[in-house]
PDB file of N, CA and C in Angstrom:
ATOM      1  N   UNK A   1     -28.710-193.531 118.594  1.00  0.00           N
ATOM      2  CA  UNK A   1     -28.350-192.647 117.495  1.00  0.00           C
ATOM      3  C   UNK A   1     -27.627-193.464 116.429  1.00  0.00           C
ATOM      4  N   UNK A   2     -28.058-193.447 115.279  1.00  0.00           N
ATOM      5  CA  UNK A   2     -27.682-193.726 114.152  1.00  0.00           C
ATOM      6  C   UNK A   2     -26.953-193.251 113.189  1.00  0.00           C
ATOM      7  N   UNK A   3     -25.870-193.391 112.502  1.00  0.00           N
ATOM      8  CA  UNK A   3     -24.954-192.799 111.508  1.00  0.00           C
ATOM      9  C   UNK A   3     -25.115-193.480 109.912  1.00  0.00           C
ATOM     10  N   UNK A   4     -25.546-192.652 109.008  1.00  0.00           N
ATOM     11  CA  UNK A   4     -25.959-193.214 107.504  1.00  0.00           C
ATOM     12  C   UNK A   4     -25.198-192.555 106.497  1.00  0.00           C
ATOM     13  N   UNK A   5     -23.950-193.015 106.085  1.00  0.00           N
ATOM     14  CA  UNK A   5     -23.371-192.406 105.034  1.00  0.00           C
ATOM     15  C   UNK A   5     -23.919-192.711 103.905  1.00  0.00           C
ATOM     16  N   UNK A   6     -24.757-192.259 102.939  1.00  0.00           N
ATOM     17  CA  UNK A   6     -24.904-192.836 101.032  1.00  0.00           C
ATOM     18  C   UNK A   6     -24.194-191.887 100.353  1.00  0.00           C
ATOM     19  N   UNK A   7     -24.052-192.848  99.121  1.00  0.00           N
ATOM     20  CA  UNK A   7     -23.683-192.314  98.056  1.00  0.00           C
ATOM     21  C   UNK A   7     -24.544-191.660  96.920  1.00  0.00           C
ATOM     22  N   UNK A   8     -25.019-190.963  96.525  1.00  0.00           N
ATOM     23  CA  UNK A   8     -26.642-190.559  95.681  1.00  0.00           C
ATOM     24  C   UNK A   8     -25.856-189.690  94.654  1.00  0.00           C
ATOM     25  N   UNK A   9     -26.585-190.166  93.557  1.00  0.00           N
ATOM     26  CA  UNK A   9     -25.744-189.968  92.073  1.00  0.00           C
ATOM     27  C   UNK A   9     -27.074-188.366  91.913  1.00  0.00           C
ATOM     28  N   UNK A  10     -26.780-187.328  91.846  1.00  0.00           N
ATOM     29  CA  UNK A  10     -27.281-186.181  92.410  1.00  0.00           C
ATOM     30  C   UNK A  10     -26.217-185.277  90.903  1.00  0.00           C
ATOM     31  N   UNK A  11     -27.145-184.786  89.873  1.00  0.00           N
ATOM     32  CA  UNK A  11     -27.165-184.398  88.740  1.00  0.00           C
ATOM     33  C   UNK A  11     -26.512-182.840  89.525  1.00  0.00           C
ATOM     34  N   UNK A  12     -27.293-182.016  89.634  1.00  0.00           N
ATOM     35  CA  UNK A  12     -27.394-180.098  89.948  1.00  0.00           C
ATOM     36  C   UNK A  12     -27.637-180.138  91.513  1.00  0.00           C
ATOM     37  N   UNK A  13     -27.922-179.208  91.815  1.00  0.00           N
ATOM     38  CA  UNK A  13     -28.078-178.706  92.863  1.00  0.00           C
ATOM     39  C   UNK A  13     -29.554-178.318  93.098  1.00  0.00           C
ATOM     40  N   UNK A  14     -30.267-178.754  92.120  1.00  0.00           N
ATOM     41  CA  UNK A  14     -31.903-178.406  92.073  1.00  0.00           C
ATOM     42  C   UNK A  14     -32.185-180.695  93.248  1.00  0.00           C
ATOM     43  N   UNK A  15     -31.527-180.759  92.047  1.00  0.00           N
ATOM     44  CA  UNK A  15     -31.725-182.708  92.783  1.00  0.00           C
ATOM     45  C   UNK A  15     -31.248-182.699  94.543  1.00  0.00           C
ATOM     46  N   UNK A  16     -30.009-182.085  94.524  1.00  0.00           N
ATOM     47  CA  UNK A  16     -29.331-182.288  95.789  1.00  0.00           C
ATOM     48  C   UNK A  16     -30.370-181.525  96.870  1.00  0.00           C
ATOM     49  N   UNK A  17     -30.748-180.293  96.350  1.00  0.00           N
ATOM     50  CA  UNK A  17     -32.079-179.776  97.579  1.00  0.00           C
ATOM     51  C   UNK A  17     -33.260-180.890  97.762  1.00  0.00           C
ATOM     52  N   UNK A  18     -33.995-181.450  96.466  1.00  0.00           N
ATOM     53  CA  UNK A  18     -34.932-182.410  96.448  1.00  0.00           C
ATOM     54  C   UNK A  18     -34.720-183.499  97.171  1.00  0.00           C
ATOM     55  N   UNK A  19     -33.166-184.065  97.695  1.00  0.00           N
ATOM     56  CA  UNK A  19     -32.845-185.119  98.116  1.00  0.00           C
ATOM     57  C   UNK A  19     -32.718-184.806  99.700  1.00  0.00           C
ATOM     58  N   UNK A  20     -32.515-183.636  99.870  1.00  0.00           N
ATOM     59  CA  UNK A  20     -32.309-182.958 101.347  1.00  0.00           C
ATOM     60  C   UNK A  20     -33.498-182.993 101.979  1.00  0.00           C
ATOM     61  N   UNK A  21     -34.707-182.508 101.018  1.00  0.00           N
ATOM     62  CA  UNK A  21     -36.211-182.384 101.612  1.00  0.00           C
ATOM     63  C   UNK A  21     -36.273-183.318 101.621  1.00  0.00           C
ATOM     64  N   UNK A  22     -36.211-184.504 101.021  1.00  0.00           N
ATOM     65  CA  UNK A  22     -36.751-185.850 101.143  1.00  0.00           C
ATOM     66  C   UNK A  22     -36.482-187.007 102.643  1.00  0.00           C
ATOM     67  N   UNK A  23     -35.341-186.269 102.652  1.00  0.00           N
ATOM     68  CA  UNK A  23     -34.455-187.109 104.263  1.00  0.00           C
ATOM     69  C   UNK A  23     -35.037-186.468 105.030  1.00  0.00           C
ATOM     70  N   UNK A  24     -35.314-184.825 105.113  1.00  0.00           N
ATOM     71  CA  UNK A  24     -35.568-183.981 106.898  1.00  0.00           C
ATOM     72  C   UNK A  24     -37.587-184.403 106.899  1.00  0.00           C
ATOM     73  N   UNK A  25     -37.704-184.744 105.810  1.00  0.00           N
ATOM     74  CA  UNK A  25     -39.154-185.332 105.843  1.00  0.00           C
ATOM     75  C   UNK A  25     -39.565-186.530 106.910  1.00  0.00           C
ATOM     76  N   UNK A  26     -38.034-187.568 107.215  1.00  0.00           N
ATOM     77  CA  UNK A  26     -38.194-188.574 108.132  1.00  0.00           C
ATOM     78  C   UNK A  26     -38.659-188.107 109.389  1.00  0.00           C
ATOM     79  N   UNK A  27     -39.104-188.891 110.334  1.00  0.00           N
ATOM     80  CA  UNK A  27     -38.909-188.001 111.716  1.00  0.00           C
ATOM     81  C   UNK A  27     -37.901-188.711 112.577  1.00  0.00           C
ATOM     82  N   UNK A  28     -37.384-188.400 113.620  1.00  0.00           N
ATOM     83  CA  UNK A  28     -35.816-188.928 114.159  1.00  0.00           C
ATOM     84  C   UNK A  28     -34.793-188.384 113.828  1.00  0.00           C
ATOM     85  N   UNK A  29     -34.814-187.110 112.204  1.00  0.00           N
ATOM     86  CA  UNK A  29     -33.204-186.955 111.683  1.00  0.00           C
ATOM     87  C   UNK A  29     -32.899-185.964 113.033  1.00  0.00           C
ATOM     88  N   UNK A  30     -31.375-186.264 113.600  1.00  0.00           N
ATOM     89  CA  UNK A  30     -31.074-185.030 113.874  1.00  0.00           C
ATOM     90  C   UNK A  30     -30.206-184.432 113.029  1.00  0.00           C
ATOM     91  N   UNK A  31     -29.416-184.511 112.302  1.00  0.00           N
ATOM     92  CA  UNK A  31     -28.590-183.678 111.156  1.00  0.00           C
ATOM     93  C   UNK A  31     -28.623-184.461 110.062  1.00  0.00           C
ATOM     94  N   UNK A  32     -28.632-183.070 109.336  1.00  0.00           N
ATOM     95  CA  UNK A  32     -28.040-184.158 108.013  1.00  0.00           C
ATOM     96  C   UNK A  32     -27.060-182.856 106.939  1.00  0.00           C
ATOM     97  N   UNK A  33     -26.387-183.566 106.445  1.00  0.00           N
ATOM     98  CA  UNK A  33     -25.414-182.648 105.797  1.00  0.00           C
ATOM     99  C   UNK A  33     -24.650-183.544 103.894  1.00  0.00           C
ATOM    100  N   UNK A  34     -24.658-183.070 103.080  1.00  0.00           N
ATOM    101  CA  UNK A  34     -24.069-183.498 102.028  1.00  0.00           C
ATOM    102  C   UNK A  34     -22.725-182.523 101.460  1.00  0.00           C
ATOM    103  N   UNK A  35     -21.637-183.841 100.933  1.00  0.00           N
ATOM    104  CA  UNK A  35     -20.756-183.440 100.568  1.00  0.00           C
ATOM    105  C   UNK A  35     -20.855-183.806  98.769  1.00  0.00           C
ATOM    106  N   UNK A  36     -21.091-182.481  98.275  1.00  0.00           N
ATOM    107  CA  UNK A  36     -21.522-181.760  96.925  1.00  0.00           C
ATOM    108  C   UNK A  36     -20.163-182.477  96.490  1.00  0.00           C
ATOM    109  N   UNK A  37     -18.989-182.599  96.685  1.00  0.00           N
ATOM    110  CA  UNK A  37     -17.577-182.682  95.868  1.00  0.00           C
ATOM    111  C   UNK A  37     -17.766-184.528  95.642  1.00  0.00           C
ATOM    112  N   UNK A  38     -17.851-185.209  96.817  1.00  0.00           N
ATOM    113  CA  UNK A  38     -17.990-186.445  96.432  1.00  0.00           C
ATOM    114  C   UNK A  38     -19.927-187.299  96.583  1.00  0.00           C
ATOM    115  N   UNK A  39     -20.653-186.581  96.615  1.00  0.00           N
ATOM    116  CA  UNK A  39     -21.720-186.738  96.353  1.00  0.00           C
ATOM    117  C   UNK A  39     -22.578-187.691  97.449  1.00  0.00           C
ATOM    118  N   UNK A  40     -21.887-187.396  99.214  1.00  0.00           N
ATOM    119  CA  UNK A  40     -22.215-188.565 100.206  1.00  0.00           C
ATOM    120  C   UNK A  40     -23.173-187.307 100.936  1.00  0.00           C
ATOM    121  N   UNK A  41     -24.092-188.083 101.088  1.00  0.00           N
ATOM    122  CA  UNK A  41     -25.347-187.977 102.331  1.00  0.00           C
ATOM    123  C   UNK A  41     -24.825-188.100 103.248  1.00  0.00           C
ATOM    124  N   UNK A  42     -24.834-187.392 104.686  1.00  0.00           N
ATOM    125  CA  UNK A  42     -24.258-188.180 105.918  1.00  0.00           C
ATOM    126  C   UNK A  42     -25.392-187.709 106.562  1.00  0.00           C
ATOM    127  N   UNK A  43     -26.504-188.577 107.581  1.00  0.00           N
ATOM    128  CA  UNK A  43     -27.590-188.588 107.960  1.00  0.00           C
ATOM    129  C   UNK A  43     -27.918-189.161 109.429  1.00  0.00           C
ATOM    130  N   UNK A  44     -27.317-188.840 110.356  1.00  0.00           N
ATOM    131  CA  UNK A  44     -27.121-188.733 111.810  1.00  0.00           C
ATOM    132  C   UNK A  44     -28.822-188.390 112.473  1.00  0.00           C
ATOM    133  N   UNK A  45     -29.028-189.493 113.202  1.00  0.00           N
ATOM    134  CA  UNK A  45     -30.263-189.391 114.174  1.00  0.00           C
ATOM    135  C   UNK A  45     -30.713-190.756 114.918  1.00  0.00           C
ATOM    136  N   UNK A  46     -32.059-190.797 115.182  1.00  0.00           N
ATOM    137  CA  UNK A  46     -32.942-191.867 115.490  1.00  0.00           C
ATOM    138  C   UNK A  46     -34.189-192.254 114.541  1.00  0.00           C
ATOM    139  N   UNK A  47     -33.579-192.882 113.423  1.00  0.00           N
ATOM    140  CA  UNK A  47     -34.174-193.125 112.172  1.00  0.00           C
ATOM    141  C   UNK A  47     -34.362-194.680 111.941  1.00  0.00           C
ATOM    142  N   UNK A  48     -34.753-194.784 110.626  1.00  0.00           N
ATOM    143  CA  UNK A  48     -34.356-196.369 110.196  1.00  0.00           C
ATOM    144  C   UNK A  48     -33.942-196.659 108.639  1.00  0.00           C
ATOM    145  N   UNK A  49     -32.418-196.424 108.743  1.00  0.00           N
ATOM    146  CA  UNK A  49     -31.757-196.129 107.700  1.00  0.00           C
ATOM    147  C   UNK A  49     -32.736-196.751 105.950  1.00  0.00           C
ATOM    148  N   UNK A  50     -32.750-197.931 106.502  1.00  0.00           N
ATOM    149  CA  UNK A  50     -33.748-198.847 105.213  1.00  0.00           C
ATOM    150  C   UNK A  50     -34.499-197.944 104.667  1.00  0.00           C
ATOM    151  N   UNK A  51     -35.688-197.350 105.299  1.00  0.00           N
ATOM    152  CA  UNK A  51     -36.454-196.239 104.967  1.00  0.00           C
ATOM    153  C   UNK A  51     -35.893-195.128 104.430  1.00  0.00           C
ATOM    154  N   UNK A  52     -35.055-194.924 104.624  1.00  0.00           N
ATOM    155  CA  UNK A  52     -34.475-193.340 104.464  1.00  0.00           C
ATOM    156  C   UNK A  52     -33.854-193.447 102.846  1.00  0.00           C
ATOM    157  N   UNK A  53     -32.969-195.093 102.823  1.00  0.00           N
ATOM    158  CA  UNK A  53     -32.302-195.079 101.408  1.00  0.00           C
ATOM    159  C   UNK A  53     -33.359-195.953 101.167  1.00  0.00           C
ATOM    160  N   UNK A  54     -34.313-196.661 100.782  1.00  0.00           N
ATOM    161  CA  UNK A  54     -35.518-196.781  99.818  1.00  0.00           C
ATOM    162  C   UNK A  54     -36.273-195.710  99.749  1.00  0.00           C
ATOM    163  N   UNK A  55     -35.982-194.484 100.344  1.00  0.00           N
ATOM    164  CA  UNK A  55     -37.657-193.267 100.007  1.00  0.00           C
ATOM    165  C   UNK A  55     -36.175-192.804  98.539  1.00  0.00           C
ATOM    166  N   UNK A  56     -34.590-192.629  99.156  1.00  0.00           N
ATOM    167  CA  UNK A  56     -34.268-191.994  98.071  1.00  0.00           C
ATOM    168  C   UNK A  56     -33.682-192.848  96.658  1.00  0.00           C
ATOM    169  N   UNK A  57     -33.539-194.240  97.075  1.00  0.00           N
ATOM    170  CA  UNK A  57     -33.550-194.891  95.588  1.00  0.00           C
ATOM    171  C   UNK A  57     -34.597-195.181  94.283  1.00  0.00           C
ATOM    172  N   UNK A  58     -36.006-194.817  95.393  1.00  0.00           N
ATOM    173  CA  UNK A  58     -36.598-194.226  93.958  1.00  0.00           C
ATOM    174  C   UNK A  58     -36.653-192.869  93.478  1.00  0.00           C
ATOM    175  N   UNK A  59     -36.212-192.259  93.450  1.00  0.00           N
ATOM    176  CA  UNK A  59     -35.446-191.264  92.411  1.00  0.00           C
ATOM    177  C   UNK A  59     -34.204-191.157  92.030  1.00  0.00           C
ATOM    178  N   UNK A  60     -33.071-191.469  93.173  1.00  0.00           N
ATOM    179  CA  UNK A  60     -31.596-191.561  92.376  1.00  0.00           C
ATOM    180  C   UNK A  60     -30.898-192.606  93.014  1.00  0.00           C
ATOM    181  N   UNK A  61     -29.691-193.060  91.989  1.00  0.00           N
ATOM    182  CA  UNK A  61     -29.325-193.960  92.179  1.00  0.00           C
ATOM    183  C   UNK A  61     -28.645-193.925  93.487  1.00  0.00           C
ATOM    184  N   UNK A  62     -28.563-194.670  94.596  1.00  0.00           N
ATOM    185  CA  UNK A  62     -27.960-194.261  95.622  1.00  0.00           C
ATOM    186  C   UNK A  62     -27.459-195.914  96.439  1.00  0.00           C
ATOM    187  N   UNK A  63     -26.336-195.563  96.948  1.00  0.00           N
ATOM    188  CA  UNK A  63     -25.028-196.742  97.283  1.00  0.00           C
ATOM    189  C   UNK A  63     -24.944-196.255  98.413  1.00  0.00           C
ATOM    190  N   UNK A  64     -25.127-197.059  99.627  1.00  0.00           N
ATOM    191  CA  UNK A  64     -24.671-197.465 101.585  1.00  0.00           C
ATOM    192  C   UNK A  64     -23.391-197.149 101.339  1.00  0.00           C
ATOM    193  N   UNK A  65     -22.733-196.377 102.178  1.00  0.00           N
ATOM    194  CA  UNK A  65     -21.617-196.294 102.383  1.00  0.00           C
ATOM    195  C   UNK A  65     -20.998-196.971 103.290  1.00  0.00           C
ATOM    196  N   UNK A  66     -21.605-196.427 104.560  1.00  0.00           N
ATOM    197  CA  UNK A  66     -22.023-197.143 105.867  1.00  0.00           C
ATOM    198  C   UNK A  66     -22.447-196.949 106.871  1.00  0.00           C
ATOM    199  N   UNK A  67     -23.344-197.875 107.483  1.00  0.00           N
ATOM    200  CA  UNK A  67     -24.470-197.894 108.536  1.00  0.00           C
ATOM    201  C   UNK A  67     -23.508-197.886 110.028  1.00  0.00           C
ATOM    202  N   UNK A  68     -24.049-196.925 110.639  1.00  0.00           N
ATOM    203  CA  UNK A  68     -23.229-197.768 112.327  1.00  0.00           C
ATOM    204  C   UNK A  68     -23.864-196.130 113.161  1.00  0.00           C
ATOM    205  N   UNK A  69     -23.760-196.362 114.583  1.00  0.00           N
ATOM    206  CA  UNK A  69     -23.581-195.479 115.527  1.00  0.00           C
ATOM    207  C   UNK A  69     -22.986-194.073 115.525  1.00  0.00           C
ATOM    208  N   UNK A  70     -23.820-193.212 115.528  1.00  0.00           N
ATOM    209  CA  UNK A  70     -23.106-191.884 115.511  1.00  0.00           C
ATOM    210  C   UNK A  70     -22.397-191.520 116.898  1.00  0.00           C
ATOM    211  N   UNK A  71     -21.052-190.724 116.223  1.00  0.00           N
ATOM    212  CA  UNK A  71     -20.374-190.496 117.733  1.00  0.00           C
ATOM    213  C   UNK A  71     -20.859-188.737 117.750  1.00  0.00           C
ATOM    214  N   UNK A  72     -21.347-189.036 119.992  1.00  0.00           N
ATOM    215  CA  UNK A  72     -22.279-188.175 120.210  1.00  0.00           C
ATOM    216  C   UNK A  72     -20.979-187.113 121.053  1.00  0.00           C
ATOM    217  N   UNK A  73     -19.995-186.829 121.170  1.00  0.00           N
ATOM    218  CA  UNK A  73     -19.133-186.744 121.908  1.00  0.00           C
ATOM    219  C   UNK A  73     -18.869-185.184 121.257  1.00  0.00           C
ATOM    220  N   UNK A  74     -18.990-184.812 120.280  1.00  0.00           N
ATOM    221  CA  UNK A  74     -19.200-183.263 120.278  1.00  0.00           C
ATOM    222  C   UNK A  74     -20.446-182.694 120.259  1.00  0.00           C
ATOM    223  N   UNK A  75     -20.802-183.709 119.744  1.00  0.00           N
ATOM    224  CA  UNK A  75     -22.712-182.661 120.289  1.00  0.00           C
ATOM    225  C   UNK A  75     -23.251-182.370 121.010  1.00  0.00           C
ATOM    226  N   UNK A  76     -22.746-183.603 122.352  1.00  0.00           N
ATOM    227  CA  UNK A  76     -23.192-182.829 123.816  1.00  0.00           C
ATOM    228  C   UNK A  76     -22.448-181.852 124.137  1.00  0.00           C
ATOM    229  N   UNK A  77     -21.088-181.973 123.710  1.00  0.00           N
ATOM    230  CA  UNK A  77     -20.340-180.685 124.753  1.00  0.00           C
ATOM    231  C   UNK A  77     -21.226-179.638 124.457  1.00  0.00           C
ATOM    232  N   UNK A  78     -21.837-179.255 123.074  1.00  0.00           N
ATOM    233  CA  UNK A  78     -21.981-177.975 122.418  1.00  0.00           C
ATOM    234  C   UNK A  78     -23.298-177.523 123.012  1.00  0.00           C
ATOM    235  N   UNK A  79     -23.815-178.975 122.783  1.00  0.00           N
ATOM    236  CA  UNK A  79     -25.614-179.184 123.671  1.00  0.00           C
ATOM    237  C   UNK A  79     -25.810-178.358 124.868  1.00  0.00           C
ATOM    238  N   UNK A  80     -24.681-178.862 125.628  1.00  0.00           N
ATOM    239  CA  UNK A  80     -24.366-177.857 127.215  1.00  0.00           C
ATOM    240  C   UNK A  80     -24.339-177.095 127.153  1.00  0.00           C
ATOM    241  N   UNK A  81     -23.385-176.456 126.546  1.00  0.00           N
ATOM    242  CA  UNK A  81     -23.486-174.956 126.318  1.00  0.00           C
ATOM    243  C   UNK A  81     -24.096-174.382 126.213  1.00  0.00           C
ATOM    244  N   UNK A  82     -24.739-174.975 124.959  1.00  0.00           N
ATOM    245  CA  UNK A  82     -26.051-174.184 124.766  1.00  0.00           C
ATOM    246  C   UNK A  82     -27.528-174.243 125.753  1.00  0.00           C
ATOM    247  N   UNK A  83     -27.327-175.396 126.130  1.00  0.00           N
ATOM    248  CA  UNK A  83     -28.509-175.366 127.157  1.00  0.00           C
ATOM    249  C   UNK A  83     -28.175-174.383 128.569  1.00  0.00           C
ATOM    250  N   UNK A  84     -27.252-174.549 129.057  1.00  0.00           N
ATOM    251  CA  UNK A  84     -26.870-173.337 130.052  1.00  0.00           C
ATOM    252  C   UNK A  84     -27.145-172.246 129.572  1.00  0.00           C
ATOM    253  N   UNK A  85     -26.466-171.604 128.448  1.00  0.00           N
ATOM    254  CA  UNK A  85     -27.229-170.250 128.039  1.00  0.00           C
ATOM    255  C   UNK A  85     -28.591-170.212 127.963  1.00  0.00           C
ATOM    256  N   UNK A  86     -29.294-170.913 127.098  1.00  0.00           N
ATOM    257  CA  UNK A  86     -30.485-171.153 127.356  1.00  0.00           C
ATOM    258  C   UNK A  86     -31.094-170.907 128.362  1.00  0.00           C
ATOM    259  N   UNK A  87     -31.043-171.806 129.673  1.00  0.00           N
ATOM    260  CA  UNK A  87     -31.455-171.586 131.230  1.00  0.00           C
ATOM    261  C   UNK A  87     -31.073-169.794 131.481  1.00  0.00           C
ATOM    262  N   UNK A  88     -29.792-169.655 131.523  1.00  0.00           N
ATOM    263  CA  UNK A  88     -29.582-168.082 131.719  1.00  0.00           C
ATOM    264  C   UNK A  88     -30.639-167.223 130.550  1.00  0.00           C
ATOM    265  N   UNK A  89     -30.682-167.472 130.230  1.00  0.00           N
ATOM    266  CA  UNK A  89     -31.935-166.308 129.538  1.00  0.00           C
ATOM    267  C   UNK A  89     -33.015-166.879 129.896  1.00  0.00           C
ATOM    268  N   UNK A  90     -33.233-167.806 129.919  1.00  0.00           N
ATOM    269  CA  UNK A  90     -34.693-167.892 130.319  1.00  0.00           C
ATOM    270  C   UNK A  90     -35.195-167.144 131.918  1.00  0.00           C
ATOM    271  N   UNK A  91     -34.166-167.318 132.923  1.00  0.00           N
ATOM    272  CA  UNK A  91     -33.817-166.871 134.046  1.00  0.00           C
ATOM    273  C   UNK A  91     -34.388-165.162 134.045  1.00  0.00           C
ATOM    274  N   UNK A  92     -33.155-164.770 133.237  1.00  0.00           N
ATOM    275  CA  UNK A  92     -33.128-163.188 133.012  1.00  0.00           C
ATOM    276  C   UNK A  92     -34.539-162.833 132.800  1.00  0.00           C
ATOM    277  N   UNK A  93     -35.015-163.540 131.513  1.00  0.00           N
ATOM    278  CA  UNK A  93     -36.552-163.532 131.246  1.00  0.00           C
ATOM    279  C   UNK A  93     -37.447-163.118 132.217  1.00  0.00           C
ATOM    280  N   UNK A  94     -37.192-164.267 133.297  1.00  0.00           N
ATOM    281  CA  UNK A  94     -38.969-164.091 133.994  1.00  0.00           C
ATOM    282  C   UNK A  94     -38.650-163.396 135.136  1.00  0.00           C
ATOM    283  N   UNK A  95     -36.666-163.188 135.148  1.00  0.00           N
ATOM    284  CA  UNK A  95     -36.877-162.006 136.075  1.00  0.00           C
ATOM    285  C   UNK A  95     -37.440-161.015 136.114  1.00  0.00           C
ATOM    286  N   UNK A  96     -36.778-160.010 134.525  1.00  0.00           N
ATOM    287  CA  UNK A  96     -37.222-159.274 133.699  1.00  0.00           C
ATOM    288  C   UNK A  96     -38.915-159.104 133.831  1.00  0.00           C
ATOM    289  N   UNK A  97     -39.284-159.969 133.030  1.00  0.00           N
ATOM    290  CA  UNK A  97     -41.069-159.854 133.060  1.00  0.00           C
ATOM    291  C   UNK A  97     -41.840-160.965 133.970  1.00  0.00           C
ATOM    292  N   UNK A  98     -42.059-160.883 135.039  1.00  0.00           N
ATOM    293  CA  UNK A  98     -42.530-162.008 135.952  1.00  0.00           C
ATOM    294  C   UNK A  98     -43.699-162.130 135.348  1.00  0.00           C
ATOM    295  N   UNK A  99     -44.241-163.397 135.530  1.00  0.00           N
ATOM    296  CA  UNK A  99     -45.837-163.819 134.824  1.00  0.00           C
ATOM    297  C   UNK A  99     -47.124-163.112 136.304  1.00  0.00           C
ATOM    298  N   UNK A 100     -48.042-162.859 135.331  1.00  0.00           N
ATOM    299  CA  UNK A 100     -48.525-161.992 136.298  1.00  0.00           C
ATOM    300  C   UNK A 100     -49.725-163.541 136.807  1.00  0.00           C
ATOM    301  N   UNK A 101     -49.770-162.960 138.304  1.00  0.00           N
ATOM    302  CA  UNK A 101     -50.821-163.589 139.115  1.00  0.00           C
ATOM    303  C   UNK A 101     -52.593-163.282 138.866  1.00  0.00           C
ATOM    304  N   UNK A 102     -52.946-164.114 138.589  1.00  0.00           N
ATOM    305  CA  UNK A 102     -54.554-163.413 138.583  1.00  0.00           C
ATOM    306  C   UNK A 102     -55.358-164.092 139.096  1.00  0.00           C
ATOM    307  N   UNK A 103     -56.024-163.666 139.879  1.00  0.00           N
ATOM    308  CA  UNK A 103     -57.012-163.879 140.831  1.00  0.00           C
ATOM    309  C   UNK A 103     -58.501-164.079 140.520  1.00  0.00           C
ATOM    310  N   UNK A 104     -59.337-165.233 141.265  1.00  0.00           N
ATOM    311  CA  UNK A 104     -60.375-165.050 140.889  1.00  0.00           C
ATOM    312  C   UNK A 104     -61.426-164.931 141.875  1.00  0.00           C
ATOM    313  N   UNK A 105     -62.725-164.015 142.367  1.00  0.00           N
ATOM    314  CA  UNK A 105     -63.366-164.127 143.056  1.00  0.00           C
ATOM    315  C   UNK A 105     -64.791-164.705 142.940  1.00  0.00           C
ATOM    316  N   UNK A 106     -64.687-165.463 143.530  1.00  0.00           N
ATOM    317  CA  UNK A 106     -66.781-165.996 143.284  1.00  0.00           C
ATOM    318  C   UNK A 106     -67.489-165.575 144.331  1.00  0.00           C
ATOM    319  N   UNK A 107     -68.295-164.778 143.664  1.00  0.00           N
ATOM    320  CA  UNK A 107     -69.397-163.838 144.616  1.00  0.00           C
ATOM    321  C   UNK A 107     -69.753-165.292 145.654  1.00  0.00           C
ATOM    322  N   UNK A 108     -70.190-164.724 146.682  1.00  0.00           N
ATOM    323  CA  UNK A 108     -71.153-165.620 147.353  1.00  0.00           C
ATOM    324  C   UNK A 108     -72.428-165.929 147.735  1.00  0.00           C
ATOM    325  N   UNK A 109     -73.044-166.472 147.655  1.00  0.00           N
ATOM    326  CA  UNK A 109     -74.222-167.848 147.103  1.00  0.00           C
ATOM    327  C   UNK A 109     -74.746-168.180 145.711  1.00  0.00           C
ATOM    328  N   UNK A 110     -73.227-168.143 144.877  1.00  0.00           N
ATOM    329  CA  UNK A 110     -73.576-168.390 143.362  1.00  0.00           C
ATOM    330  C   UNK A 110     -72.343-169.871 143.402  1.00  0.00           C
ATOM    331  N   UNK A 111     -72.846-170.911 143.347  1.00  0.00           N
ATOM    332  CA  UNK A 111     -72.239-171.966 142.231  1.00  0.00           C
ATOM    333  C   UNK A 111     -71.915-172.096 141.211  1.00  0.00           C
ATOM    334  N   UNK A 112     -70.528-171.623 140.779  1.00  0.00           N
ATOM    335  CA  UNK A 112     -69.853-171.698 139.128  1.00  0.00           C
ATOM    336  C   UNK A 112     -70.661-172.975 138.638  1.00  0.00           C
ATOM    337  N   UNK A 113     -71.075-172.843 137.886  1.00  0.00           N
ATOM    338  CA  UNK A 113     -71.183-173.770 136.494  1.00  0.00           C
ATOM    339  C   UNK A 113     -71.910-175.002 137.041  1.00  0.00           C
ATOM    340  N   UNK A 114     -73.149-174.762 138.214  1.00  0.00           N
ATOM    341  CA  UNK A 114     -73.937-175.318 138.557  1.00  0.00           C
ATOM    342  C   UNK A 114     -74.859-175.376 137.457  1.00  0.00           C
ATOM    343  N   UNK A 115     -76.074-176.652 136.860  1.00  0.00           N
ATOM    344  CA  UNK A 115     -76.851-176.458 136.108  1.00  0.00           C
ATOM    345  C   UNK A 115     -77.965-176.989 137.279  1.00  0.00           C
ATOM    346  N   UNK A 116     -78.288-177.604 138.100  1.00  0.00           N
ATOM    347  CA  UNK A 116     -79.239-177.899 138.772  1.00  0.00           C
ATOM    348  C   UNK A 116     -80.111-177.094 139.472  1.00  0.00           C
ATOM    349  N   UNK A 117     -79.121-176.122 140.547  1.00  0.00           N
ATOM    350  CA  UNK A 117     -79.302-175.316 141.519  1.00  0.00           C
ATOM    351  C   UNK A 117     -79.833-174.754 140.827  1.00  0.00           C
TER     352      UNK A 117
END
């Protein structure tokens, strides 16, 4: 996991959406979030930062803040959580509606999907 702070010189809020689509376009982001007051990208995943600030320096001007390791240490706790709930409903689920069994019979002296016989 990767951590990408930039700086992106981001006019309105029409640019700052254009710059948002442009990053979740990568594949690998897992978050990404901008701070509108000082104008930083922060871009957390399994990416390759180079790519990410050359797709957005051709359109705005944009400055590394800095590159390094994202810390994963609240996202799993939350991850858990949520994945346990998860499991519990899924649980409830197929208690709830069990998948139904279906059966098949083949008459006898017919070969499914024989072409010879």
């Amino acid at each position: 996991m990767k951590k990408l702070v930039a700086k992106v010189n981001l006019h309105d809020d029409r640019d700052r959406s254009k710059a948002m689509r442009v990053v979740s376009g990568f594949g690998g982001i897992g978050s990404l979030s901008m701070d509108s007051k000082d104008n930083k990208l922060t871009v957390s995943g399994d990416f390759d930062p180079v790519k990410v600030v050359n797709k957005l320096r051709k359109s705005w001007h944009t400055e590394i803040v800095s590159v390094g390791a994202a810390e994963d240490d609240d996202g799993k706790k939350d991850e858990g959580k949520k994945d346990d709930q998860v499991a519990n409903l899924v649980k409830a689920y197929e208690a709830y509606y069990p998948t139904p069994v279906t059966y098949y019979r083949v008459p006898p002296g017919e070969t499914p999907n024989c072409v010879i016989c």
